[in-house]
Protein backbone atom coordinates (compact mmCIF):
# COMPACT_ATOMS: atom_id res chain seq x y z
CA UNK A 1 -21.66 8.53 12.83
CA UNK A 2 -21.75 8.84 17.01
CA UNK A 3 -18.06 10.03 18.17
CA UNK A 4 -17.44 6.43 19.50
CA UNK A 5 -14.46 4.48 19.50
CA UNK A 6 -15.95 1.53 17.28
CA UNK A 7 -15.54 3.06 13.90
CA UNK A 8 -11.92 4.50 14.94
CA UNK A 9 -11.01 0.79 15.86
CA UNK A 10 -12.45 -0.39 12.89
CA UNK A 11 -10.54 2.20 10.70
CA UNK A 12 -7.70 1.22 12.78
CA UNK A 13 -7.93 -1.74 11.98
CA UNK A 14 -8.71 -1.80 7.92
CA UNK A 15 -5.58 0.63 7.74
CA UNK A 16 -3.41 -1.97 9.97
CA UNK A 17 -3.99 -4.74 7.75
CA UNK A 18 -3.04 -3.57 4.91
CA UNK A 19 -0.11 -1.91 6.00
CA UNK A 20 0.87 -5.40 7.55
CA UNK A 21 0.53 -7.33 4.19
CA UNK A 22 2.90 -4.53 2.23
CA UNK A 23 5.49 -5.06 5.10
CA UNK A 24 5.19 -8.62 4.89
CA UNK A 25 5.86 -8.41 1.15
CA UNK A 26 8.95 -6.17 1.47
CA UNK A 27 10.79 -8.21 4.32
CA UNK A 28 10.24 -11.34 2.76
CA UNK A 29 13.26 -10.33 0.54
CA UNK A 30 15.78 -10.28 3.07
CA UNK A 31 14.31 -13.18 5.25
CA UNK A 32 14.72 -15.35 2.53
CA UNK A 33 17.92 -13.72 1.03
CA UNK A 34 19.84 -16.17 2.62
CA UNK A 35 18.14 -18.96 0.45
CA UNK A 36 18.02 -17.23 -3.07
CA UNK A 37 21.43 -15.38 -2.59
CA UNK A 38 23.33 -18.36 -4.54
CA UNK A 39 20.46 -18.65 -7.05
CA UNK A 40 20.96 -14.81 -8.36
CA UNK A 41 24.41 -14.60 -7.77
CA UNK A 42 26.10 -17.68 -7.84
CA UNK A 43 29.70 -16.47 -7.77
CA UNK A 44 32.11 -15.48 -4.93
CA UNK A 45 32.18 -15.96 -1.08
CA UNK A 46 28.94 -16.62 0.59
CA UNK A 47 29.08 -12.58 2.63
CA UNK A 48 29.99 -11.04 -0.91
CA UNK A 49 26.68 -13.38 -2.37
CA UNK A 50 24.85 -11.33 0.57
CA UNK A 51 26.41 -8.39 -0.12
CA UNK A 52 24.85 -8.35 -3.56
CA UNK A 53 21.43 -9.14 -2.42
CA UNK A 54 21.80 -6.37 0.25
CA UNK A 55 23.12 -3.81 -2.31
CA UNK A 56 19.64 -4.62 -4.32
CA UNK A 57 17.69 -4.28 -0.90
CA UNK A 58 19.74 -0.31 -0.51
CA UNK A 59 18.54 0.39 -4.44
CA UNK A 60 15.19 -0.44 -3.85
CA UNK A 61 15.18 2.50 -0.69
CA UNK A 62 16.19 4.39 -3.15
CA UNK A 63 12.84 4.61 -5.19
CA UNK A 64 11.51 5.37 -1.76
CA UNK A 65 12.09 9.06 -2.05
CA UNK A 66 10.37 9.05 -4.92
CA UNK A 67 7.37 7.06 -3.53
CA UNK A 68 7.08 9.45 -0.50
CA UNK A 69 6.69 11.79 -2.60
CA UNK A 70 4.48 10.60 -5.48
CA UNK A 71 2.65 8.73 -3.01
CA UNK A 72 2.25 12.00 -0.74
CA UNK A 73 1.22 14.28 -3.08
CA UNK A 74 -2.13 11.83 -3.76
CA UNK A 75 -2.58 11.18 -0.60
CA UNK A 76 -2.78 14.94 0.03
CA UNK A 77 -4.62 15.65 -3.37
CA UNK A 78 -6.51 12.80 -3.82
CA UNK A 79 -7.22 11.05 -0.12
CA UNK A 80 -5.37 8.99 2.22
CA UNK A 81 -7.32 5.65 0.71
CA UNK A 82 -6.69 6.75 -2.51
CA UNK A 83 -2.72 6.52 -2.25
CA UNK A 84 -2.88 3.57 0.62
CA UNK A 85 -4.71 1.39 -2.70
CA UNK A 86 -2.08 2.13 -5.27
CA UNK A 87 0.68 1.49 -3.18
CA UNK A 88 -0.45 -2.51 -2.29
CA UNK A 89 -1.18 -3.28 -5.96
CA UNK A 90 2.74 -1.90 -6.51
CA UNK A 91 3.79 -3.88 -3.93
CA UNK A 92 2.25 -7.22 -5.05
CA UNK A 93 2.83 -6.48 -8.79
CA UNK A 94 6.92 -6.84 -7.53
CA UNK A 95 6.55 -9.86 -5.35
CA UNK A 96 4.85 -11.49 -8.20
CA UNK A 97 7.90 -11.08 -10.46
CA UNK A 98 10.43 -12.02 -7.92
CA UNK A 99 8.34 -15.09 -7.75
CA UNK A 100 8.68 -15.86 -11.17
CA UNK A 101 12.63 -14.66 -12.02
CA UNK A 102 14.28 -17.70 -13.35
CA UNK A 103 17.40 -18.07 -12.10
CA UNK A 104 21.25 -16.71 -12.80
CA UNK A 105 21.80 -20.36 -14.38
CA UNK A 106 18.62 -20.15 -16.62
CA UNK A 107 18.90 -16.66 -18.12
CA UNK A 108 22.39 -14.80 -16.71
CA UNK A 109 22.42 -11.27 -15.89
CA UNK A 110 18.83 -10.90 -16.79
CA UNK A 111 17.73 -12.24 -13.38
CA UNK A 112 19.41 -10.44 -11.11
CA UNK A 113 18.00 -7.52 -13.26
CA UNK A 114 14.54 -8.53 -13.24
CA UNK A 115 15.30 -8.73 -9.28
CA UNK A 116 16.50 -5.33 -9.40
CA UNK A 117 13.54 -3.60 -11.07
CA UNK A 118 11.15 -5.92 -8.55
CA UNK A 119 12.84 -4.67 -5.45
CA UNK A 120 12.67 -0.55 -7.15
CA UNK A 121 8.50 -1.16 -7.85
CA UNK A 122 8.09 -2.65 -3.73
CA UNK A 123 10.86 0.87 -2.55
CA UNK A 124 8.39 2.94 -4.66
CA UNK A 125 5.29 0.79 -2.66
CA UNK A 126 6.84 1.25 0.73
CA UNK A 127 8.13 4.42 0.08
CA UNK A 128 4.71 5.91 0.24
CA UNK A 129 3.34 3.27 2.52
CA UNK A 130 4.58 4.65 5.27
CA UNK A 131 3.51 8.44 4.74
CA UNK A 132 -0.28 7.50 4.17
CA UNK A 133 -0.51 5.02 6.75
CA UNK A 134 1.23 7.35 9.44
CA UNK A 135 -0.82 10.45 8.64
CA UNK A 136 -4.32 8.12 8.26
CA UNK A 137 -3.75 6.44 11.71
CA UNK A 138 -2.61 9.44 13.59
CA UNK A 139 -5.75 11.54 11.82
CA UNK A 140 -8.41 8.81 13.19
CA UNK A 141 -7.10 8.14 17.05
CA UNK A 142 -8.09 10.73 19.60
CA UNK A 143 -6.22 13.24 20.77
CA UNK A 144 -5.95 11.24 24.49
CA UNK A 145 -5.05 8.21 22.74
CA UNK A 146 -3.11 9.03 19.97
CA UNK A 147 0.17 8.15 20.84
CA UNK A 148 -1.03 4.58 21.59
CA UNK A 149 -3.25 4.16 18.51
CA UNK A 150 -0.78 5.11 15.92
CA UNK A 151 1.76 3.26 17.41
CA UNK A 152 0.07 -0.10 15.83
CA UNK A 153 1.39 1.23 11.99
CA UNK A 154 4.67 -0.54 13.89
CA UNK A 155 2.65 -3.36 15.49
CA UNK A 156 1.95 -4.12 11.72
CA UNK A 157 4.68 -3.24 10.44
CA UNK A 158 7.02 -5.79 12.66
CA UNK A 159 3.96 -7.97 11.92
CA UNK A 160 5.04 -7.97 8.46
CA UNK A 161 8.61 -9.23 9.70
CA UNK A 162 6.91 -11.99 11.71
CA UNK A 163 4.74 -13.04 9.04
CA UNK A 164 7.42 -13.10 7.12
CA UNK A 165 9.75 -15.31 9.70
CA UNK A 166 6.82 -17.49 10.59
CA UNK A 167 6.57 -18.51 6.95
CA UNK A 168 9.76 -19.48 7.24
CA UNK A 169 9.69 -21.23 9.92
CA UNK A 170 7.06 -23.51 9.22
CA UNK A 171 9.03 -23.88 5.27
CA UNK A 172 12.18 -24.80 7.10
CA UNK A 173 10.74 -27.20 9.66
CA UNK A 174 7.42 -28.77 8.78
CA UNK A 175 7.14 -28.43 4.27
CA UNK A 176 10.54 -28.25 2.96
CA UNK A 177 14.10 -29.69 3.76
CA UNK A 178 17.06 -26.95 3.37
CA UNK A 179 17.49 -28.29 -0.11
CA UNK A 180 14.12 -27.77 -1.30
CA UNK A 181 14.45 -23.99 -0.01
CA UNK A 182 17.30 -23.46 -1.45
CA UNK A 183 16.99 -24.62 -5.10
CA UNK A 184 13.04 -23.43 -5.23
CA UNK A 185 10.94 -23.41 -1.87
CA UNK A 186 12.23 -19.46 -1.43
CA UNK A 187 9.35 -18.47 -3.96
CA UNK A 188 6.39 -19.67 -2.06
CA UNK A 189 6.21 -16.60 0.12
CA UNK A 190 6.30 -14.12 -2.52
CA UNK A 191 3.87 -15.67 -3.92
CA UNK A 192 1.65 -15.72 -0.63
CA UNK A 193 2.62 -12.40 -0.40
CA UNK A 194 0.89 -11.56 -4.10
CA UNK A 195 -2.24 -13.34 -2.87
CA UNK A 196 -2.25 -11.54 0.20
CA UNK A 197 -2.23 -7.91 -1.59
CA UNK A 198 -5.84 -9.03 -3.01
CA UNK A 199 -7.27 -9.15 0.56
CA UNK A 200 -5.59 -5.87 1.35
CA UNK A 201 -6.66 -4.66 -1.58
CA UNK A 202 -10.26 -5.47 -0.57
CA UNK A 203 -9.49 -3.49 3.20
CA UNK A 204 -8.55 -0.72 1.20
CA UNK A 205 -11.11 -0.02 -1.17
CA UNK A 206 -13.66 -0.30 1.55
CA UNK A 207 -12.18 1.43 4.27
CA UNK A 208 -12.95 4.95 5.84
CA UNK A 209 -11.31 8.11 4.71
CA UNK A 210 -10.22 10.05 6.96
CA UNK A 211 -12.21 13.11 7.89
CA UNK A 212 -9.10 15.33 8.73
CA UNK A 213 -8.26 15.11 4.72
CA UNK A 214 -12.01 15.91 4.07
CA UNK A 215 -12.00 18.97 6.32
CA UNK A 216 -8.85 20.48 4.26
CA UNK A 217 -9.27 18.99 0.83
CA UNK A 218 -10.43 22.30 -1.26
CA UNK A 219 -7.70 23.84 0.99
CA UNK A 220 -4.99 25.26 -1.76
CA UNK A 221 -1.43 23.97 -2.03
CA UNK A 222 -1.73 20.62 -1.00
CA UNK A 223 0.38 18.03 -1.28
CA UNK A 224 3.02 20.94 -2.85
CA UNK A 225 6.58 20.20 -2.27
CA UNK A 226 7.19 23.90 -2.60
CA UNK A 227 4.71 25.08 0.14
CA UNK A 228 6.65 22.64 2.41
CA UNK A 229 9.82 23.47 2.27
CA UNK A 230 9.00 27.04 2.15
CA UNK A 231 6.40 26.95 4.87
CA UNK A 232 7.31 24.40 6.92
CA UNK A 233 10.90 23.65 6.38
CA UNK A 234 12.02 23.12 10.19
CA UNK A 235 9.54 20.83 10.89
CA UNK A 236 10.62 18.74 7.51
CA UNK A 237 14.81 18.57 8.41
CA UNK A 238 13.37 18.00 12.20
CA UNK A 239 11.87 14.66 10.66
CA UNK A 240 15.23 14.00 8.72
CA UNK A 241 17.23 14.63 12.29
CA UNK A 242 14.88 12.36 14.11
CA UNK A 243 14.85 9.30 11.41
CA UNK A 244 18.28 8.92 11.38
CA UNK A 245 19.41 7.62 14.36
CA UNK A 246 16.04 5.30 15.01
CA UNK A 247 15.41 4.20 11.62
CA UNK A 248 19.41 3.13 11.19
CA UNK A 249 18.74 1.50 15.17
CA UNK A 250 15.24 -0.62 13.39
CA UNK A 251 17.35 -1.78 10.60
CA UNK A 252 20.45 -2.85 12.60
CA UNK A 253 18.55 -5.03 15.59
CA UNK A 254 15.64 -6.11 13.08
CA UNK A 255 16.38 -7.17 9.00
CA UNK A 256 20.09 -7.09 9.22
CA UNK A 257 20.07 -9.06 12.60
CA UNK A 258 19.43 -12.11 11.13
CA UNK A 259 22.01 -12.27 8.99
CA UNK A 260 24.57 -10.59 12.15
CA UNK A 261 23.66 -14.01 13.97
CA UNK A 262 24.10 -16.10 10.80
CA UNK A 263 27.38 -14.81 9.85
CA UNK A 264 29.22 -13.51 12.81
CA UNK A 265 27.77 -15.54 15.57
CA UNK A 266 28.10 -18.26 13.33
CA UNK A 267 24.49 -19.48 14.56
CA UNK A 268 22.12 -22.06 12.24
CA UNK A 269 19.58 -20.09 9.78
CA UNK A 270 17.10 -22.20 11.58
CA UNK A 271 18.50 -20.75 14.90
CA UNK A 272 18.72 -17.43 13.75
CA UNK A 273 15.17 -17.46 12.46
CA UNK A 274 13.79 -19.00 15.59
CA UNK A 275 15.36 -16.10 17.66
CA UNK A 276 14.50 -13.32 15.52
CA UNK A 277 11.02 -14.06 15.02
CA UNK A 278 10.37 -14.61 19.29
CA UNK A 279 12.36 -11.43 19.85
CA UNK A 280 10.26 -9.49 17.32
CA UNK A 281 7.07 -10.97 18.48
CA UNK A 282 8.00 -9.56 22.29
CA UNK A 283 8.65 -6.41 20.23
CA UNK A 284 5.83 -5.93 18.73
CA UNK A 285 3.90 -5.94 21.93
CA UNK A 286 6.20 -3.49 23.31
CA UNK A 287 5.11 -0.50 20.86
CA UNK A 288 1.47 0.47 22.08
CA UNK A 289 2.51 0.21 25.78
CA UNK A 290 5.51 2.82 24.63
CA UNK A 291 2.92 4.63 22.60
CA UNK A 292 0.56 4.74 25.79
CA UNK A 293 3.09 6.16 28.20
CA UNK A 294 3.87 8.80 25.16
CA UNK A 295 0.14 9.92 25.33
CA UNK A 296 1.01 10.03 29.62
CA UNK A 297 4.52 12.07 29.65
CA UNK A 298 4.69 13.20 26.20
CA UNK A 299 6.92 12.48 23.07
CA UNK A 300 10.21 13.98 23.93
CA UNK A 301 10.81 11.99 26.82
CA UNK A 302 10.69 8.36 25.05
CA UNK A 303 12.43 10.09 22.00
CA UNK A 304 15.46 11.39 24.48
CA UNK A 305 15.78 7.87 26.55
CA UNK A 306 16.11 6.28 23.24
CA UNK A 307 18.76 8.90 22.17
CA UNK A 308 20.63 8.35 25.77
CA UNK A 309 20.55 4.79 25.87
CA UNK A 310 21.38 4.16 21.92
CA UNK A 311 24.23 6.34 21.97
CA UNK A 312 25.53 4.30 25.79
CA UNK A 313 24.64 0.95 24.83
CA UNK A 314 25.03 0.44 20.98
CA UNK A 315 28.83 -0.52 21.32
CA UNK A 316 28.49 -2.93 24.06
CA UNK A 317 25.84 -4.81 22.90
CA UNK A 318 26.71 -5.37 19.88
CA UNK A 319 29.83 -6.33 20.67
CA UNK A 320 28.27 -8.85 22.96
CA UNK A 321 26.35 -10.15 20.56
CA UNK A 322 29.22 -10.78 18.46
CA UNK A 323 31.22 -12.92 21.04
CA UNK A 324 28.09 -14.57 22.93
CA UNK A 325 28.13 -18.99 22.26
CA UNK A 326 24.59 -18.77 23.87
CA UNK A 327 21.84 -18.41 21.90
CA UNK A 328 19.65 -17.47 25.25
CA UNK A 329 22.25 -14.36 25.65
CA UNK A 330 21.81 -13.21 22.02
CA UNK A 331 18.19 -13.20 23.10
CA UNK A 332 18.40 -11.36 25.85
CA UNK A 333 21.32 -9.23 23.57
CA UNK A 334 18.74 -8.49 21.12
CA UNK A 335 16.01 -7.89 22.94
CA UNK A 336 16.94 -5.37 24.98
CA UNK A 337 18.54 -3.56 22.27
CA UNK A 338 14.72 -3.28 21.16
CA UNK A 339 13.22 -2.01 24.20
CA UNK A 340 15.96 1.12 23.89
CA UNK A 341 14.78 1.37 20.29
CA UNK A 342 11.46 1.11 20.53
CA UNK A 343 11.32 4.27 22.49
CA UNK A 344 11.87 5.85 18.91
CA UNK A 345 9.85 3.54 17.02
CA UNK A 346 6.94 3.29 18.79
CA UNK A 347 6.26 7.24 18.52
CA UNK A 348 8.10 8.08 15.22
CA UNK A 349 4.64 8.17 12.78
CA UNK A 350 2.73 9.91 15.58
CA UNK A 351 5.59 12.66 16.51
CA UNK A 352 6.04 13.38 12.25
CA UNK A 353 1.86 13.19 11.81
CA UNK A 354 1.55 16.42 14.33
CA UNK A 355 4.13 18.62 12.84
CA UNK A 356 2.51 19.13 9.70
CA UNK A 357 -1.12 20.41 8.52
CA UNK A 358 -3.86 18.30 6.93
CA UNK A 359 -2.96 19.64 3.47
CA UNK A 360 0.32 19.05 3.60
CA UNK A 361 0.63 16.18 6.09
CA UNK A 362 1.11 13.25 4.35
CA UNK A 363 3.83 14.45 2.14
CA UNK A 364 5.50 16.06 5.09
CA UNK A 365 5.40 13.09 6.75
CA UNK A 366 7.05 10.70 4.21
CA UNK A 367 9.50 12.41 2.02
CA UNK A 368 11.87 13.74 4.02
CA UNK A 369 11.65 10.35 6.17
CA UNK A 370 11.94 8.21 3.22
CA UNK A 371 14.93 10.23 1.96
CA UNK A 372 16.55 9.44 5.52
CA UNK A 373 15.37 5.86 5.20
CA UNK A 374 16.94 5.34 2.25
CA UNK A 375 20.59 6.47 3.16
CA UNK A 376 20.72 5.41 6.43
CA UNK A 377 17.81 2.35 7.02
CA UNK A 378 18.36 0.88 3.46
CA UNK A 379 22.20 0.98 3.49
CA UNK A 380 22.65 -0.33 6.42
CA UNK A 381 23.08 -4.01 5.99
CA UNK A 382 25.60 -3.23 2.71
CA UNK A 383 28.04 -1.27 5.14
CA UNK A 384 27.71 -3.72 8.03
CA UNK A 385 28.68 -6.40 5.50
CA UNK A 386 31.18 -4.53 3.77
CA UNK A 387 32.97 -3.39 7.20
CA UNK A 388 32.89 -6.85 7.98
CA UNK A 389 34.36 -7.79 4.25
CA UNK A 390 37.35 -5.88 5.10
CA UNK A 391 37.82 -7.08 8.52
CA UNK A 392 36.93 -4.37 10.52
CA UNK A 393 33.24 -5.57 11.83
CA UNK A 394 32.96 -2.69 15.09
CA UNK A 395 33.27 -0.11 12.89
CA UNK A 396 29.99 -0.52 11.96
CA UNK A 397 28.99 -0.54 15.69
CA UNK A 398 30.45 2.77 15.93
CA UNK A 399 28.95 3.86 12.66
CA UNK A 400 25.16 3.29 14.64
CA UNK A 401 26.46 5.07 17.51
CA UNK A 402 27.20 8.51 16.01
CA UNK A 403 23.96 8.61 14.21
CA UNK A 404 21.93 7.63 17.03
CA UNK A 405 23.91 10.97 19.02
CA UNK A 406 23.30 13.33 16.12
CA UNK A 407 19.20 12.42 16.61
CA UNK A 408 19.96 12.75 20.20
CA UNK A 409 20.77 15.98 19.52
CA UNK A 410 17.33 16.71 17.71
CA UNK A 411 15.08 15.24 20.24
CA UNK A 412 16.63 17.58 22.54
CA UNK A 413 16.37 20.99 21.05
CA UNK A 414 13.42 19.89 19.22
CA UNK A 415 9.25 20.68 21.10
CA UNK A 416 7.08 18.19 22.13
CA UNK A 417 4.73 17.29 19.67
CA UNK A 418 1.89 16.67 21.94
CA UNK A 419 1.69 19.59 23.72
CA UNK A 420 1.79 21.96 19.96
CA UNK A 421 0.37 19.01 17.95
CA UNK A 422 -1.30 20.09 14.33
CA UNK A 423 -3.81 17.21 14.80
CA UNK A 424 -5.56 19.08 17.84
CA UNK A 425 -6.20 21.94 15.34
CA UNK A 426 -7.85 19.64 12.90
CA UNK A 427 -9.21 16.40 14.70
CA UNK A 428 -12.70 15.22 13.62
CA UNK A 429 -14.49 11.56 12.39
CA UNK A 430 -13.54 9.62 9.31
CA UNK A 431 -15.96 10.13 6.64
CA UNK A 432 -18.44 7.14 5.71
């Protein structure tokens, strides 16, 4: 195959897709948790209802540990396509049985337990989702253009989240009336979302592998948790130190959002879904033109004005946010929290991808980031709502701040990825 950039689009491309239905399939959960909330857990104040639903989201990060492991270990073993295949037929397999959960009503404490073991299948999905996809995209972009390439595994992955809102929008305002969504119309996008896994399904099993994983796959030790942390163990807590503040950032401004403007602002659902889904569209459009300057001036720099700004700014906006009667100033609120923050996520995959070697890459990549995920990402929306629960909502904002500052701290100290990148060492084509 000629060393052109068709095939790397096209395995761009296959590798996007995919990783934009499994996205779509876990945010449809807390999009519409604001519907099914009262049908799982019909007791108590509406924030406690949400509380419960978010306390189901943080469990199911917890099985993502596991799945960035499990799902790293294959990936490194087996191939990157291998892993990427398994994960989407998880993934649909729990949006199928959300889909079908009778209610609290129906069958009692059996449904919020068949919602519990949905939402620990889709963790266990995403949990290796993100190691596979992040190690395949950053193996098939060129070493020029990596930064900008890989940085569409978070053009997809928002693309999930907008999926996700636009289904709602157009269930809210052109299908359904609020009734209608409440009592039943919720399912229809998990059920979309199972249909969807089928043409992902068909991406995956026909896309390219990726020839970094063919160079190094009779190379001994892969995908061993033990050679990692034994070989490699700054570059693993260097990916726990960097995830922290960004991921916790991504979670605050995107999924929990929603909700903020719902039940602080005291904004519509319909109002808060039309602003999230315009400020996350803008957003997603922001991350390859981050990723590009990245491939210009290097890693660090992004990683550090993120840091700088998160730490300086977290506070204040979200306080603003809180206090703001204009829906245009929320906007504005919102979206410029996302410019700071997409100085982390634009880079993130690409940054983890070229700290580890082929035959341990994947692995490296997501377990120690979905261990981070998982107590800072998946837990934030239960401590937001429980500092809000006991009446002390900034705490929260403060809560962001320090983590963001303690992964200032590691994009300081820590090299520039580009300049001492593994990837350079081991760059070729995708095999056929």
């Amino acid at each position: 195959m000629k060393n052109t950039d068709a095939w790397r689009i096209k395995a761009i491309l296959t590798g996007s897709a995919g990783n934009l239905v499994e996205w779509y399939d876990w945010y449809i959960y807390t999009t519409f948790s604001l519907y099914f909330a009262p049908v799982f857990f019909p007791k108590g104040s509406y924030t406690a209802q949400l509380l419960n639903t978010a306390a189901i989201f943080a469990v199911g990060f917890l099985m993502r540990p596991i799945g960035g492991w499990m799902f790293g270990r294959i990936a490194d073993q087996k191939g990157r396509k291998a892993a990427m295949t398994l994960s989407v037929l998880l993934m649909s397999l729990g949006s199928v049985l959300i889909a079908c959960t009778p209610s609290y009503n129906s069958i009692g404490v059996a449904a919020p337990a068949l919602l519990l073991i949905a939402r620990l299948l889709q963790g266990l999905s995403v949990g290796g989702e993100y190691g596979t996809s992040a190690t395949y995209l950053s193996e098939v972009a060129t070493a020029s253009r990596r930064g900008f390439f890989s940085s569409f595994q978070y053009v997809t992955l928002i693309g999930g989240q907008l999926t996700a809102l636009g289904v709602q929008m157009l269930l809210q305002r052109v299908f359904l009336t609020s009734e209608q969504l409440h009592s039943w119309g919720w399912r229809i996008p998990f059920v979309i979302g199972a249909l969807l896994a089928f043409v992902a399904l068909y991406l995956r099993t026909h896309m390219q592998e990726s020839g970094s994983f063919e160079q190094h796959k009779s190379s001994k030790n892969k995908g061993s948790v033990k050679a990692l942390f034994q070989q490699y163990p700054r570059a693993a807590f260097t990916v726990v130190g960097l995830t922290m503040g960004g991921t916790l950032a991504f979670y605050t401004y995107t999924t929990y959002m929603q909700k903020f403007l719902v039940n602080t602002v005291h904004l519509t659902i319909e109002r808060a879904t039309t602003i999230t889904f315009f400020v996350m569209l803008i957003y997603a459009f922001l991350q390859p033109l981050f990723g590009w300057l990245s491939d210009i001036y290097g890693r660090k720099p992004l990683l550090i004005g993120f840091g700088v700004l998160g730490t300086a700014l977290t506070v204040p906006i979200l306080t603003a946010i809180s206090q703001t009667t204009s829906e245009w100033a929320a906007f504005g609120l919102i979206l410029g929290a996302l410019v700071i923050v997409s100085g982390y996520t634009s880079i993130n995959a690409v940054v983890k991808a070229e700290m580890f070697p082929a035959e341990v890459r994947a692995l490296g990549v997501g377990f120690p980031y979905a261990i981070t995920v998982a107590l800072f990402g998946g837990t934030a929306e239960p401590i937001a709502l429980y500092f809000k629960k006991i009446g002390h909502e900034p705490w929260f904002y403060w809560y962001v701040t320090v983590c963001i500052f303690i992964s200032l701290l590691v994009y300081i100290t820590a090299r520039d990825t580009k300049q001492t990148s593994y990837l350079d060492k081991d760059f070729t084509e995708p095999s056929a």
